[in-house]
C-alpha atoms as a PDB file:
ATOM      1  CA  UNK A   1      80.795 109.557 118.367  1.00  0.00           C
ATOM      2  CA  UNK A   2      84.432 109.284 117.866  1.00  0.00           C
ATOM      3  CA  UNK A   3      86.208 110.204 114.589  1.00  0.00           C
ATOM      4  CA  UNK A   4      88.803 108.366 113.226  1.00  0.00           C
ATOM      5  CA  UNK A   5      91.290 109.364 110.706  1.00  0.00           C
ATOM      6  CA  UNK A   6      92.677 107.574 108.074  1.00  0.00           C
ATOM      7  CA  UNK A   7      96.019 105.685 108.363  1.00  0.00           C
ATOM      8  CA  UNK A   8      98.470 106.936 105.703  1.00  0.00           C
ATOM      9  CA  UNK A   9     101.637 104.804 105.600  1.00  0.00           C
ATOM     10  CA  UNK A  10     103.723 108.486 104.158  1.00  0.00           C
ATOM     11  CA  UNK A  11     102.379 110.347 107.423  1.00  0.00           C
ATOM     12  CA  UNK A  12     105.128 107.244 108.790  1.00  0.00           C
ATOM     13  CA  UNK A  13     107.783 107.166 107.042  1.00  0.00           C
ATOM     14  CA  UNK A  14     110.207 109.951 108.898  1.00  0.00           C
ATOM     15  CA  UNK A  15     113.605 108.433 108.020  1.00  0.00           C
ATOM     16  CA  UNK A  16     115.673 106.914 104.888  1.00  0.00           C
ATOM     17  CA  UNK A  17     115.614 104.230 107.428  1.00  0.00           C
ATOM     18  CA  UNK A  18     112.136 103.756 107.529  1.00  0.00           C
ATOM     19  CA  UNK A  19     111.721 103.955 103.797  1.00  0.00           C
ATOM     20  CA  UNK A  20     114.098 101.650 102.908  1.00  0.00           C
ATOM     21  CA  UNK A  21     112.906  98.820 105.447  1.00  0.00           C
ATOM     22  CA  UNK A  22     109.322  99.657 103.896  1.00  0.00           C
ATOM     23  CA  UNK A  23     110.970  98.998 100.779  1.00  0.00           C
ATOM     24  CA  UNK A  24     112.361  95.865 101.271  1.00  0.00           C
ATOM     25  CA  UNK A  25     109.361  94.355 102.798  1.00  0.00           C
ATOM     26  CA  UNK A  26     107.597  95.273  99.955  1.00  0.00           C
ATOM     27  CA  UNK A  27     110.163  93.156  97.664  1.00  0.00           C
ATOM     28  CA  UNK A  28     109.963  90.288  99.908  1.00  0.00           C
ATOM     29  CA  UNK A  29     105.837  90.171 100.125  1.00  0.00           C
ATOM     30  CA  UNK A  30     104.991  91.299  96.364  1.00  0.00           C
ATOM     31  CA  UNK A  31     102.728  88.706  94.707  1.00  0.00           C
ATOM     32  CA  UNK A  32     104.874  89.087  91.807  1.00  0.00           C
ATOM     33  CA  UNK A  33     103.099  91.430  90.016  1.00  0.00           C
ATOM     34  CA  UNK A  34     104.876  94.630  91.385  1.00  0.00           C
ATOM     35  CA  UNK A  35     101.551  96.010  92.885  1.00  0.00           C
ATOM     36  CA  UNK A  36     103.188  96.328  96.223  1.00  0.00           C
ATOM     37  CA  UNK A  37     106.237  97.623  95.488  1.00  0.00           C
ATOM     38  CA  UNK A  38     104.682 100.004  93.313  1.00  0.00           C
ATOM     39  CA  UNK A  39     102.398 101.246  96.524  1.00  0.00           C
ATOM     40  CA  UNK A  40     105.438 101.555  98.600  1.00  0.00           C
ATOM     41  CA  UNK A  41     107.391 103.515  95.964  1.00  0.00           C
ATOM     42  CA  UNK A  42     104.146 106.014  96.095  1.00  0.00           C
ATOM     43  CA  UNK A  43     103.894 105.580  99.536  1.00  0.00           C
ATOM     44  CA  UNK A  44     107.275 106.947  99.817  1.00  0.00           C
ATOM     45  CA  UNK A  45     107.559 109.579  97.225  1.00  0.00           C
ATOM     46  CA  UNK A  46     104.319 111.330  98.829  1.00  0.00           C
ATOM     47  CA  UNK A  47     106.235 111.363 101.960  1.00  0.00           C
ATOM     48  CA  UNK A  48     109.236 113.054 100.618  1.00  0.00           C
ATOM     49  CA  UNK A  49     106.895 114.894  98.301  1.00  0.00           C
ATOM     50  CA  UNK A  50     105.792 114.013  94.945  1.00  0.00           C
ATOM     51  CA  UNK A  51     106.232 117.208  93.062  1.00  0.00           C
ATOM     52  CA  UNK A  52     110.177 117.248  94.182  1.00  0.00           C
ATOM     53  CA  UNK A  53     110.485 113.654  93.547  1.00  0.00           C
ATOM     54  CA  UNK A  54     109.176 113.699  89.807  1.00  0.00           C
ATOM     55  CA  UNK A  55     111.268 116.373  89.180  1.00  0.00           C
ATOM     56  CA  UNK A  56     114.531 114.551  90.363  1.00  0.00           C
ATOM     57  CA  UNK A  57     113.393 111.478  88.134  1.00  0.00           C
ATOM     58  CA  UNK A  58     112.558 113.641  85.109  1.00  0.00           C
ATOM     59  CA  UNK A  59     108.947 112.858  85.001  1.00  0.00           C
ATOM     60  CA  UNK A  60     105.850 114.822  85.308  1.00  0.00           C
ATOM     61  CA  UNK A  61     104.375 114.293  88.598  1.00  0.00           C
ATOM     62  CA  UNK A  62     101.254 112.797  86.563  1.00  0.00           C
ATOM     63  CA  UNK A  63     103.175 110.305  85.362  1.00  0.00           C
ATOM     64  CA  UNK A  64     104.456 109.750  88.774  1.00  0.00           C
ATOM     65  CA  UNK A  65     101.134 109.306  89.991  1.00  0.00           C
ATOM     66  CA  UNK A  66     100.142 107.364  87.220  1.00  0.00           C
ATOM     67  CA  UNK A  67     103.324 105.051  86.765  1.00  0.00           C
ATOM     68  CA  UNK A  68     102.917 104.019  91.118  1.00  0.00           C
ATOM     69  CA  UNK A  69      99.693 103.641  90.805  1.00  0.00           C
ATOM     70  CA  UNK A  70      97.793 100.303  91.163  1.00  0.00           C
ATOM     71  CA  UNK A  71      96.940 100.264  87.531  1.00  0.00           C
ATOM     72  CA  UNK A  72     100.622 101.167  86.400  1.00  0.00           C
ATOM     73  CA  UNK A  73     102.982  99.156  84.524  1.00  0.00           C
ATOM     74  CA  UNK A  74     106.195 101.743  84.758  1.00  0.00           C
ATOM     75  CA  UNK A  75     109.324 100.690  83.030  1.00  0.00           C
ATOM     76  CA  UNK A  76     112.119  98.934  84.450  1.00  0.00           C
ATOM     77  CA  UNK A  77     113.995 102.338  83.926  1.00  0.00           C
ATOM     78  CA  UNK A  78     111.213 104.389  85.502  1.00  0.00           C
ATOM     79  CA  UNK A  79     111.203 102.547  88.598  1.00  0.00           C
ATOM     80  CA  UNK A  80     115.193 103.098  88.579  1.00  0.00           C
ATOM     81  CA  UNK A  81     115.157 106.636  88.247  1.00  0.00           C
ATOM     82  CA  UNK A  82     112.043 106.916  91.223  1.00  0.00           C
ATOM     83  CA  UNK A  83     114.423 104.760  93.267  1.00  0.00           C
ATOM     84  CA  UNK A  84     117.310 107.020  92.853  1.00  0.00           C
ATOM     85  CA  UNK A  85     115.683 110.372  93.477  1.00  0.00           C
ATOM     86  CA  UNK A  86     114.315 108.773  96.558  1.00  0.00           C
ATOM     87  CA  UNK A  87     117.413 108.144  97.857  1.00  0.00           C
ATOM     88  CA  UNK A  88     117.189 104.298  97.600  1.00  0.00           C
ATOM     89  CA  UNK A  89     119.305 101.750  95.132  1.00  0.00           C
ATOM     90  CA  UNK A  90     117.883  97.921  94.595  1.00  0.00           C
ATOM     91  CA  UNK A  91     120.026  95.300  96.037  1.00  0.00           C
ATOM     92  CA  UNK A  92     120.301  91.813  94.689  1.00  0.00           C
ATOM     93  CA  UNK A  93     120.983  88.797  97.408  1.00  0.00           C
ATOM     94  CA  UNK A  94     121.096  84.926  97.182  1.00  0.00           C
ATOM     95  CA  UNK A  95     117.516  83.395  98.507  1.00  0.00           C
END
């Protein structure tokens, strides 16, 4: 019987490049309830590493995991300070 592993999106996600494409898709296909965005944040800290990234954002990598997670409502200033230690900034266009 063949085994199959499980797709994990961070396994992926090799270059800023990627993770900033991910990023933006995840803006432009949110429901508007940041549940997406929120997955591809996690999705990307795990694949630069979470324990690193909490520490650049000045949070404890629980409340990492708990502020990406699909039950978190992170601050506006959270998400901010994720983005930057991820290497990432939020741009604003015209739709």
């Amino acid at each position: 019987m063949t085994q199959f592993k499980d797709f994990d999106i961070a396994e992926h996600l090799t270059t800023p490049e990627d993770m900033a494409e991910y990023l933006e898709a995840s803006f432009e296909e949110d429901a508007g309830d940041g549940l997406l965005i929120r997955s591809a944040l996690n999705n990307i800290a795990r694949a630069q590493g979470m324990t690193q990234i909490a520490r650049d954002a000045g949070l404890g990598r629980e409340s990492l995991y708990k502020a990406l997670s699909s039950t978190g409502n992170p601050e506006f200033a959270t998400i901010m300070k994720v983005m930057k230690a991820l290497g990432l900034k939020l741009h604003a266009t015209v739709v």
